[in-house]
N, C-alpha and C. Protein backbone atom coordinates (compact mmCIF):
# COMPACT_ATOMS: atom_id res chain seq x y z
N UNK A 1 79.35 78.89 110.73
CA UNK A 1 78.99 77.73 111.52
C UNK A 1 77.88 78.11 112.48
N UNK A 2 76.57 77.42 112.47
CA UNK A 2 75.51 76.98 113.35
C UNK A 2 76.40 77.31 115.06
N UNK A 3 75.04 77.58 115.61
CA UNK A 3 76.31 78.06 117.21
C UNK A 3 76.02 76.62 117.89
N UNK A 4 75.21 75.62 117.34
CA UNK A 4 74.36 74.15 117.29
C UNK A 4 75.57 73.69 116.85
N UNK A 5 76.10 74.02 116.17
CA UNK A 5 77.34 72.67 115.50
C UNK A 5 78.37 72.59 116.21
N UNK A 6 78.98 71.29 116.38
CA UNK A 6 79.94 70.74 117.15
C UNK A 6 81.09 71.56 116.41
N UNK A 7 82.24 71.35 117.21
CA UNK A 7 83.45 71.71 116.88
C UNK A 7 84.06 70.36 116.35
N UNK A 8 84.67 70.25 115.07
CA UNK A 8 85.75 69.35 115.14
C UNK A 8 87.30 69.87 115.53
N UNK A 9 87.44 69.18 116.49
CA UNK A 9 88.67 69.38 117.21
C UNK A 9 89.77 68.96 116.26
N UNK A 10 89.81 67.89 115.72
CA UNK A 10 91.15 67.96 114.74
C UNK A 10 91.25 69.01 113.53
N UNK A 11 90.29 68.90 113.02
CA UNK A 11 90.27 70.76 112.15
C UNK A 11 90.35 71.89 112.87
N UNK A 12 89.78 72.01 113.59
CA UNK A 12 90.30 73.23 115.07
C UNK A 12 91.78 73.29 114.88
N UNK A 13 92.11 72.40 115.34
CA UNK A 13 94.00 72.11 115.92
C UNK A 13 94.65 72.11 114.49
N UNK A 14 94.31 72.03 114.30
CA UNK A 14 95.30 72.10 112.18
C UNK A 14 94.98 73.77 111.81
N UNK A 15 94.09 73.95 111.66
CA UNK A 15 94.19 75.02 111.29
C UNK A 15 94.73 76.61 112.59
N UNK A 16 94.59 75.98 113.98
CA UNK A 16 94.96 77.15 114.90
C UNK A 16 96.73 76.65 115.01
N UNK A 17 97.06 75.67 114.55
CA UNK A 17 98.45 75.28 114.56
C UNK A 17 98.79 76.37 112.92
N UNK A 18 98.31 76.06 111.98
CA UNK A 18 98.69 76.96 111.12
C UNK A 18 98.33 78.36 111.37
N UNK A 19 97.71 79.05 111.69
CA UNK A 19 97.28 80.42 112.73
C UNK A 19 98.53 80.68 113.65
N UNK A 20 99.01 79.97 114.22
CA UNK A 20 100.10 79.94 115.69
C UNK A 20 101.08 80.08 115.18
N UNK A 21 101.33 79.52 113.40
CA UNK A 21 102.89 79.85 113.22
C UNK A 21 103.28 81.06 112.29
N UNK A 22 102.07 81.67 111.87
CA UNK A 22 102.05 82.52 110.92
C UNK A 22 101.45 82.75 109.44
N UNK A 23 100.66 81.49 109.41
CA UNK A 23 100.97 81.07 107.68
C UNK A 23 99.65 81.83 107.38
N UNK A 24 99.94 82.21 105.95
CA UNK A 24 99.16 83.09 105.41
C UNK A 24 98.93 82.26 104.15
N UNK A 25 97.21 81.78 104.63
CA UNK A 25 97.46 80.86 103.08
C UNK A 25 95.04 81.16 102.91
N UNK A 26 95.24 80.72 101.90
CA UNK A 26 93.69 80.45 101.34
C UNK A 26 93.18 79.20 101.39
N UNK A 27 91.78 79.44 101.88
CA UNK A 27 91.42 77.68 102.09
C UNK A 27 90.36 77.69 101.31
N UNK A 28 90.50 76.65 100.81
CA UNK A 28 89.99 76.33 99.61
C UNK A 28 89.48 74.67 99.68
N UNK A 29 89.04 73.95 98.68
CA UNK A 29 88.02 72.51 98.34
C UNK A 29 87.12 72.47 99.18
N UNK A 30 86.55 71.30 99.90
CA UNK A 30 85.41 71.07 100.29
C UNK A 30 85.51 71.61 101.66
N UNK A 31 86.41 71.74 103.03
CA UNK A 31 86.46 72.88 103.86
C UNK A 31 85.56 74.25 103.55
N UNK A 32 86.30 75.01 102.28
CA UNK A 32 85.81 76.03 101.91
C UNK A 32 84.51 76.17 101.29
N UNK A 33 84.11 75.20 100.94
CA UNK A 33 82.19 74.93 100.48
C UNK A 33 81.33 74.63 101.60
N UNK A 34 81.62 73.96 102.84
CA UNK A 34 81.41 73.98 103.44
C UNK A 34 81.08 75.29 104.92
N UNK A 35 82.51 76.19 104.46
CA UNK A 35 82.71 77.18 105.35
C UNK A 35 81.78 78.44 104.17
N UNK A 36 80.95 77.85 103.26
CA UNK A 36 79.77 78.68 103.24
C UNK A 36 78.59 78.51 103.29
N UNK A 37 78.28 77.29 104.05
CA UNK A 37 77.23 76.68 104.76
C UNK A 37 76.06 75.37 103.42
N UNK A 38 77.23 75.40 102.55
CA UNK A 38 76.65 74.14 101.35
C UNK A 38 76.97 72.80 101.84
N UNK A 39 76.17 72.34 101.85
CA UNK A 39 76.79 70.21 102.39
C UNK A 39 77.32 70.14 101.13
N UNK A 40 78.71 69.50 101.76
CA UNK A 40 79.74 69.01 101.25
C UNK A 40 80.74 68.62 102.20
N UNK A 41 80.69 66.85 102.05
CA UNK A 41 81.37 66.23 103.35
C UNK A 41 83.04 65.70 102.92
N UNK A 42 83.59 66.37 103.56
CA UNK A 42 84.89 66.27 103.55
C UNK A 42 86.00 66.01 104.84
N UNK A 43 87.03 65.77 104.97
CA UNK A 43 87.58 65.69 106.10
C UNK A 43 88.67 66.05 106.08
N UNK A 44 89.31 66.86 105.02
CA UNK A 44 90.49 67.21 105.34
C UNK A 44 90.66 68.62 104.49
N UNK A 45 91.46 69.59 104.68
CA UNK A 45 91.28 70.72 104.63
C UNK A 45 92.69 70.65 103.58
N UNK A 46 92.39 71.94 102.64
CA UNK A 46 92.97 72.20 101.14
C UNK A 46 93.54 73.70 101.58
N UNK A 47 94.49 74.27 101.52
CA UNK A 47 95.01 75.21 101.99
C UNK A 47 95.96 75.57 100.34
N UNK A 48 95.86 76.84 100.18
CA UNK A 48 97.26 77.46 99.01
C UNK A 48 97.86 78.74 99.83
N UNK A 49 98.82 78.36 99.97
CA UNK A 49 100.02 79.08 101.16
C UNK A 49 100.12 80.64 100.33
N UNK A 50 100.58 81.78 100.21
CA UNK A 50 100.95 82.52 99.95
C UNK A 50 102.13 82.28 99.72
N UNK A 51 102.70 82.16 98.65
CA UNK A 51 104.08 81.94 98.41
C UNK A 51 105.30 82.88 98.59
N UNK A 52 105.72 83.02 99.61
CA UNK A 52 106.67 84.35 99.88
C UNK A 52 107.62 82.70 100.67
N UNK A 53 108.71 83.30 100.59
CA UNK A 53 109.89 82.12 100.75
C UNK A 53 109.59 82.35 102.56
N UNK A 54 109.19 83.30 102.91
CA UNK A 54 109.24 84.02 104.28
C UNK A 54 107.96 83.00 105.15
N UNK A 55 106.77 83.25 104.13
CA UNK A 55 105.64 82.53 104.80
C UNK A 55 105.58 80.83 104.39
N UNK A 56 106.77 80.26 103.29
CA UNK A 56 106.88 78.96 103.31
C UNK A 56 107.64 78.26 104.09
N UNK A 57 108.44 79.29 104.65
CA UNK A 57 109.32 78.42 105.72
C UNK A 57 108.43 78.73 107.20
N UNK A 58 107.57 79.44 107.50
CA UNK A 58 106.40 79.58 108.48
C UNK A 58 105.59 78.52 108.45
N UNK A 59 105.22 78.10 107.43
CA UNK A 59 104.79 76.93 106.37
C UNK A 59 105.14 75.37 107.32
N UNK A 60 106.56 75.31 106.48
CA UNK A 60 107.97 74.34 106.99
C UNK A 60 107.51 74.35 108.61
N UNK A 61 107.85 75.47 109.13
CA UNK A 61 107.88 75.00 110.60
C UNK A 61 106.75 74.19 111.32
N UNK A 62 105.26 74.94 110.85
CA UNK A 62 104.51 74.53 111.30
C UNK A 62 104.25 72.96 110.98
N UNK A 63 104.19 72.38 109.73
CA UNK A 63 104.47 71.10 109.19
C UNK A 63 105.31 70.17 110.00
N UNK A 64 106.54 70.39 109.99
CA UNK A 64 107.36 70.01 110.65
C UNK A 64 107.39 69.57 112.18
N UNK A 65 106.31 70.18 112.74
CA UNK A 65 105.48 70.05 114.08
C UNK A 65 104.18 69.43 113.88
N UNK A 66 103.68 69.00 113.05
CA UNK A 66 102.55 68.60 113.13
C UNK A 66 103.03 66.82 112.63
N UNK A 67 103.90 66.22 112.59
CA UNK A 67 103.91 64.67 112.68
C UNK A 67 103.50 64.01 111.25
N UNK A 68 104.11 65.15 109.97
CA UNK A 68 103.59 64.39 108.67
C UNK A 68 103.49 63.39 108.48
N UNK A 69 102.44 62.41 107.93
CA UNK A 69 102.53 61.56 106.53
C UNK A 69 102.40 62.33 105.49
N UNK A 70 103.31 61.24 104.46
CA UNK A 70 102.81 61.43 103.01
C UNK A 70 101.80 60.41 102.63
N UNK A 71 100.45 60.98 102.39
CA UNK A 71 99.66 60.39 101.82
C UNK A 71 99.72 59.80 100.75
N UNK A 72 100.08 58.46 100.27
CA UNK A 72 100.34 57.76 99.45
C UNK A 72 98.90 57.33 98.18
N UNK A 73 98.14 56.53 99.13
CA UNK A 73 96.75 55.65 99.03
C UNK A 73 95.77 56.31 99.76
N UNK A 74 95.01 57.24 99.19
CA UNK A 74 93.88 57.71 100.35
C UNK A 74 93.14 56.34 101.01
N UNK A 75 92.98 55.76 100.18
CA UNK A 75 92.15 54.38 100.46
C UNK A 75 92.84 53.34 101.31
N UNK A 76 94.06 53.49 100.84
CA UNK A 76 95.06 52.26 101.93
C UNK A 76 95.80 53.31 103.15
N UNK A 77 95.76 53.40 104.15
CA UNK A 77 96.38 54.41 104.96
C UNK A 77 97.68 54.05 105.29
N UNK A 78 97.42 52.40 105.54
CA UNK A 78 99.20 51.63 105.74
C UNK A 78 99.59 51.58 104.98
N UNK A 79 99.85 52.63 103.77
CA UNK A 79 101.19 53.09 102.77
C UNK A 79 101.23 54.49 103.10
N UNK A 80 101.04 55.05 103.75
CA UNK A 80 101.54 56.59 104.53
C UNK A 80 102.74 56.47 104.76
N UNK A 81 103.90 57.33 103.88
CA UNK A 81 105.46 57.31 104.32
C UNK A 81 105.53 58.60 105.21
N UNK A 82 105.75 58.01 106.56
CA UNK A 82 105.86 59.03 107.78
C UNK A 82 107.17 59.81 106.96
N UNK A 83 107.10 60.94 107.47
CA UNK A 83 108.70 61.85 107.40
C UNK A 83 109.20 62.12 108.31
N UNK A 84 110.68 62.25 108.44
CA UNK A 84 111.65 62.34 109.02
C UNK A 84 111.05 63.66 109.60
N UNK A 85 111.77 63.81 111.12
CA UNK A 85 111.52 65.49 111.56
C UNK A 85 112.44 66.37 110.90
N UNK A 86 111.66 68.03 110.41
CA UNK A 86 112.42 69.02 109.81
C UNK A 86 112.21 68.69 108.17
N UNK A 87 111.69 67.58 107.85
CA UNK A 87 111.90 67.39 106.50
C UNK A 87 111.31 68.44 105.93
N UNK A 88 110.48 69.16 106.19
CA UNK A 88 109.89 70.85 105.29
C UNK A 88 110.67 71.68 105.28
N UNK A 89 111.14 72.28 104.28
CA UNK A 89 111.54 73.57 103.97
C UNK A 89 110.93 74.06 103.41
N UNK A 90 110.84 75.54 102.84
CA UNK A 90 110.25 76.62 102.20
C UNK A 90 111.00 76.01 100.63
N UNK A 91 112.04 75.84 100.68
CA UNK A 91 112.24 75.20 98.96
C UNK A 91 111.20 73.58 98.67
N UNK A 92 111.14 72.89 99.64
CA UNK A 92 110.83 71.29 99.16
C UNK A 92 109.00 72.18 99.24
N UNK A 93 108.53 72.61 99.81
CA UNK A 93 107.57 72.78 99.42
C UNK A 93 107.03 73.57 98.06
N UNK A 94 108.17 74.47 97.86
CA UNK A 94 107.43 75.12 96.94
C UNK A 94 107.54 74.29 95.16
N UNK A 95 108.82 73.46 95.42
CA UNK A 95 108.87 72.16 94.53
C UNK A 95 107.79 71.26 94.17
N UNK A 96 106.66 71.47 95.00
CA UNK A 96 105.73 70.08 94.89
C UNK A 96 104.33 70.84 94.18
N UNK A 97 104.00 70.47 93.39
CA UNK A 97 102.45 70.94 93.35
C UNK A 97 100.89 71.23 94.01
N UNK A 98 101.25 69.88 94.65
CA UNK A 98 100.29 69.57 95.90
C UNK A 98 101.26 68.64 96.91
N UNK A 99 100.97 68.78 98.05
CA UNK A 99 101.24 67.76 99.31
C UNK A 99 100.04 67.16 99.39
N UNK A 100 100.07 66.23 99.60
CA UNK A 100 98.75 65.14 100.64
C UNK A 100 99.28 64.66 101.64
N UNK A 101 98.96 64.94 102.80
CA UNK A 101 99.83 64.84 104.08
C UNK A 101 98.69 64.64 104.95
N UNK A 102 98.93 63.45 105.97
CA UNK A 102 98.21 62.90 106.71
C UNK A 102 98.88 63.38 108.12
N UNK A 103 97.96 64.32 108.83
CA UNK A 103 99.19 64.99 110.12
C UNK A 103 98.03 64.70 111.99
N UNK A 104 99.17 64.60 112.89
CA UNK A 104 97.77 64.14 114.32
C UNK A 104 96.95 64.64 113.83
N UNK A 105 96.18 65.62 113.17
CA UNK A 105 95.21 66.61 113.36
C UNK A 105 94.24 66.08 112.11
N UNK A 106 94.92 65.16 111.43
CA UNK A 106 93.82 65.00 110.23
C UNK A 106 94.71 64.90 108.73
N UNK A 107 93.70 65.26 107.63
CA UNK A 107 94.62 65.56 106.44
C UNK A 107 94.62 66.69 106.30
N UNK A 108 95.74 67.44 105.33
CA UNK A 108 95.96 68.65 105.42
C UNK A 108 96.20 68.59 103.51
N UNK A 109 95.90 68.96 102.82
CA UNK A 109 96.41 68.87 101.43
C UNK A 109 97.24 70.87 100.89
N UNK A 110 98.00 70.77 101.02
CA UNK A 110 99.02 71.43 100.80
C UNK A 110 98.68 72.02 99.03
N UNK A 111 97.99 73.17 98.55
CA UNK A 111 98.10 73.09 96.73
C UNK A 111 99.12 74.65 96.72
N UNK A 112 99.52 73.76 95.78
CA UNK A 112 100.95 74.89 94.87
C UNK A 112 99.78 76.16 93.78
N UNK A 113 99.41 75.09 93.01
CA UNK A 113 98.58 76.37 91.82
C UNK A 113 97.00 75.34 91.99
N UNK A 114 96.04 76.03 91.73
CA UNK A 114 94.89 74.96 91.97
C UNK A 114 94.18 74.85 90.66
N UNK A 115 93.59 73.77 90.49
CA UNK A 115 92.98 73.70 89.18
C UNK A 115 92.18 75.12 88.67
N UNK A 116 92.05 75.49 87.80
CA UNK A 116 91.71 76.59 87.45
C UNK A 116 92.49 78.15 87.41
N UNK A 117 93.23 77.74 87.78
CA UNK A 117 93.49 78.97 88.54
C UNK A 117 95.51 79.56 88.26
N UNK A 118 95.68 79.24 87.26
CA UNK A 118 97.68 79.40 87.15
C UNK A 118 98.18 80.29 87.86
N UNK A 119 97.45 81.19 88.35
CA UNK A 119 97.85 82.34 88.74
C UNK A 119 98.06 82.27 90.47
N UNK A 120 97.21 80.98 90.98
CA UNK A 120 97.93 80.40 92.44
C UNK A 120 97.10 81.83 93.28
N UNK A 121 97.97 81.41 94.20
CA UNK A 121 97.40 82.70 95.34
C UNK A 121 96.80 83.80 94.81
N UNK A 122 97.75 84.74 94.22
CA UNK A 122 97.30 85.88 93.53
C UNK A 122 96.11 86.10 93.24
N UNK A 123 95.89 85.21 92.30
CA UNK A 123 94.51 85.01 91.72
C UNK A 123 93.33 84.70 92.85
N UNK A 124 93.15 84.09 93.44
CA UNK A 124 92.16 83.24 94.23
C UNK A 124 92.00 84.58 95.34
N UNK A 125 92.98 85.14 95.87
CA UNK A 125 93.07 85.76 97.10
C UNK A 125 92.47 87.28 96.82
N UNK A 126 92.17 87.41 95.89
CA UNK A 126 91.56 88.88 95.57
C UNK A 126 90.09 88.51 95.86
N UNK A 127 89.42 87.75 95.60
CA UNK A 127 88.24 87.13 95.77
C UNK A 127 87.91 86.57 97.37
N UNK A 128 88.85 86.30 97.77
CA UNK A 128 88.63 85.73 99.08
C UNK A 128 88.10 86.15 100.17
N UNK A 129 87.46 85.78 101.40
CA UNK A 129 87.16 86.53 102.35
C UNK A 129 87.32 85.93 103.61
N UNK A 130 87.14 86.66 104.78
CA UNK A 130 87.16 86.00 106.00
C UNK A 130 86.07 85.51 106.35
N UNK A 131 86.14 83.96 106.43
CA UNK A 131 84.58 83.19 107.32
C UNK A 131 85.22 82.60 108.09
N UNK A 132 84.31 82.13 109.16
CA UNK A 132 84.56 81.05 109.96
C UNK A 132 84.67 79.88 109.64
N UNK A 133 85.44 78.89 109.28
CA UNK A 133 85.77 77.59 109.12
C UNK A 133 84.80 76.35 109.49
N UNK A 134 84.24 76.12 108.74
CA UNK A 134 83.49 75.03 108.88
C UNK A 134 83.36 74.14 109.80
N UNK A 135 82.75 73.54 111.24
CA UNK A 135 82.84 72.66 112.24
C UNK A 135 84.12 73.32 113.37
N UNK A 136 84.64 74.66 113.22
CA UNK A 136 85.53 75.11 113.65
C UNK A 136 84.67 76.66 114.77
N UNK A 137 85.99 77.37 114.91
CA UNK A 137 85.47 78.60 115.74
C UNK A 137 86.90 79.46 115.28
N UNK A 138 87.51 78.79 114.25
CA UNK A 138 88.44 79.70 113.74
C UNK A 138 88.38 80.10 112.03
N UNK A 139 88.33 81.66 112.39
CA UNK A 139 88.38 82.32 110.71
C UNK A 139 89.53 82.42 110.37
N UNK A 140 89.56 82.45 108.84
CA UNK A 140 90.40 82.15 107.92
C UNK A 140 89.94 82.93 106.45
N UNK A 141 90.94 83.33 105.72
CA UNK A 141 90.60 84.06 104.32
C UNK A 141 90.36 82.55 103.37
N UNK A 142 88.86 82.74 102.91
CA UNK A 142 88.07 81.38 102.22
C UNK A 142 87.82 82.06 100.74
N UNK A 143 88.53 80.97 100.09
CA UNK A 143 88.29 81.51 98.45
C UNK A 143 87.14 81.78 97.78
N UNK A 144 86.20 82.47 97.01
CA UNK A 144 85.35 82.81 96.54
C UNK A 144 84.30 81.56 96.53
N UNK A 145 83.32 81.48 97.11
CA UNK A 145 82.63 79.96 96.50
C UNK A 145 82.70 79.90 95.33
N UNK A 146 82.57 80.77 93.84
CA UNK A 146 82.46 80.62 92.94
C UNK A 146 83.75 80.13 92.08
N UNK A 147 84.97 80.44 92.74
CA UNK A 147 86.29 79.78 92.31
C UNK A 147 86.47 78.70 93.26
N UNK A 148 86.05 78.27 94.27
CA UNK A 148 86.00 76.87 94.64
C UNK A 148 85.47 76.18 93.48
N UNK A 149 84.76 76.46 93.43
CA UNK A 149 83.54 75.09 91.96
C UNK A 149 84.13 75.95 91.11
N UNK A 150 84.64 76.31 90.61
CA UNK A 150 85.31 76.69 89.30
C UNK A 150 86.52 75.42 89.40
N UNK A 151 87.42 75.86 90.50
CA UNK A 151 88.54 74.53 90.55
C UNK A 151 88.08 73.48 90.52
N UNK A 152 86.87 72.93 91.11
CA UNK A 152 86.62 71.57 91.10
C UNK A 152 85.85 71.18 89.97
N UNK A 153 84.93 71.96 89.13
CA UNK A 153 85.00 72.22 87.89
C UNK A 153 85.80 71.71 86.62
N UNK A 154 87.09 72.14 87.17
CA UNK A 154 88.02 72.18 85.92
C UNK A 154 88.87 71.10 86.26
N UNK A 155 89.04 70.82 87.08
CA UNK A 155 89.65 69.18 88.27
C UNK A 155 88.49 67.65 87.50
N UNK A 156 87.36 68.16 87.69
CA UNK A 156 86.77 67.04 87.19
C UNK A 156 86.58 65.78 87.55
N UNK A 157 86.87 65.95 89.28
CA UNK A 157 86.91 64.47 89.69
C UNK A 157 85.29 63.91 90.14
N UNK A 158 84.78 62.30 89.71
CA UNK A 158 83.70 62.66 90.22
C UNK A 158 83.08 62.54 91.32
N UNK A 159 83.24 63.02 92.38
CA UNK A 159 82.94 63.61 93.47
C UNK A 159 82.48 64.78 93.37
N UNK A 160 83.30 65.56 92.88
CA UNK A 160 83.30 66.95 92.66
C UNK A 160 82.04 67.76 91.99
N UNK A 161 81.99 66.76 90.78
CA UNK A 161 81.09 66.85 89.37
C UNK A 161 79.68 65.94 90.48
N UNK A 162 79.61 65.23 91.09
CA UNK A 162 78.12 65.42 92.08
C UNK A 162 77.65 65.90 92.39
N UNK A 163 78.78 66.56 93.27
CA UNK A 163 78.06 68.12 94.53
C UNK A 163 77.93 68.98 93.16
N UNK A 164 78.44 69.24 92.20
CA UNK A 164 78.17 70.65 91.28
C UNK A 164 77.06 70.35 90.75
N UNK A 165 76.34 68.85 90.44
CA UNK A 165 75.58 68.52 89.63
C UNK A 165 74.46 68.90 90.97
N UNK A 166 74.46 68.39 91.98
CA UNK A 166 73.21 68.51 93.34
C UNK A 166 72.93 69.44 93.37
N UNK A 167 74.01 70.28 93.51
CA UNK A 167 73.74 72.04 93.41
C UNK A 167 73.27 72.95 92.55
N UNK A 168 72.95 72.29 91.44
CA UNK A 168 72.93 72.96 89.99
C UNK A 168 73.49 73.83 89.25
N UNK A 169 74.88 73.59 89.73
CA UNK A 169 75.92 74.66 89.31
C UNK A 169 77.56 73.55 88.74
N UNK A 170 76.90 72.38 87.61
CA UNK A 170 77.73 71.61 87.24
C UNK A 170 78.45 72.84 86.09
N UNK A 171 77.48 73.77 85.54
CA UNK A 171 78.21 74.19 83.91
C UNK A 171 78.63 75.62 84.86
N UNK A 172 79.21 76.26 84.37
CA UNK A 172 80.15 77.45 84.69
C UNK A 172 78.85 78.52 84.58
N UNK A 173 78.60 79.31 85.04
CA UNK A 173 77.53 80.67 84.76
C UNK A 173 77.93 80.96 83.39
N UNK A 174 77.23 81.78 82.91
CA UNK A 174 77.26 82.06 81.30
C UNK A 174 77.72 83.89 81.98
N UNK A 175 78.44 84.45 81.29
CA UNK A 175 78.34 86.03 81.19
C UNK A 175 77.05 86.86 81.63
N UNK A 176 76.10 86.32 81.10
CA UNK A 176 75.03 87.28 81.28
C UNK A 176 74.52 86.92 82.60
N UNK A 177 74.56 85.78 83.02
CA UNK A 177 74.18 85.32 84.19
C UNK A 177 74.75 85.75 85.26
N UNK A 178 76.40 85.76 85.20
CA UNK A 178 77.07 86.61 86.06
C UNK A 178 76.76 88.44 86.37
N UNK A 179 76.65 89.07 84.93
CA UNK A 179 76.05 90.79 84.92
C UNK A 179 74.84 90.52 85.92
N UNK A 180 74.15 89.46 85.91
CA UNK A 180 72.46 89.98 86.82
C UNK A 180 72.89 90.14 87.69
């Protein structure tokens, strides 16, 4: 981040609330394209937790404090089913594939395994590194840019397939392209 760029305070507070409780996770979608200085406008941050039952109930707590919705309708917001307090556990999360959760701080999208990628954390987190967070002043381990657009890549939504097309990085590198 530009030392010129504003802070967004609700991404600030989501992600130093997940920082505060422990969680050890990879950030990843348009956050993470962003947190390597590519435009790509997004507003809510894509996180894959480290799955240890230990860091999902770190997970749970922090959730559980942050005032969930379930994001129903990105487009309609008045179908957000608020949750009950405590409703996170380290089991109900690791049950779900993705969360879409609308929390004070913003959206937070919660991914289990991410497109591309079966292998979930494991996979992504060998690649990862520490940057500073996009519109933020807090670092975080950010997935490879090149397995970001790999997931969104293989996701295929078109949004996704824009920014890859703007960028000129809609088709996957070829082998040889990667050796240079």
């Amino acid at each position: 981040m530009a030392s010129n760029q504003p802070v967004d305070d609700d991404r600030e507070a989501l992600l130093f609330a997940l920082q505060q409780a422990g969680v050890e996770f990879v950030l990843l979608g348009g956050a993470g394209i962003e947190s390597y200085g590519e435009r790509y406008r997004t507003k809510d941050v894509d996180v894959l937790p480290e799955p240890s039952t230990a860091n999902l109930e770190r997970l749970a707590t922090a959730l559980n404090g942050l005032g969930c919705r379930l994001v129903v309708k990105p487009a309609d917001r008045s179908q957000d089913v608020p949750l009950p307090a405590g409703y996170f556990t380290a089991a109900s999360i690791a049950r779900v594939a993705i969360w879409n959760l609308g929390t004070r701080h913003g959206d937070l999208d919660i991914v289990g395994i991410p497109s591309g990628f079966p292998g979930g954390y494991e996979q992504l987190q060998k690649r990862a590194r520490p940057l500073r967070v996009a519109d933020t002043t807090i670092e975080v381990q950010v997935a490879a840019l090149a397995d970001i657009e790999h997931s969104k890549r293989t996701a295929g939504r078109p949004k996704d397939l824009d920014y890859l097309r703007s960028v000129g990085r809609l088709h996957a590198p070829t082998a040889a392209a990667d050796s240079a």
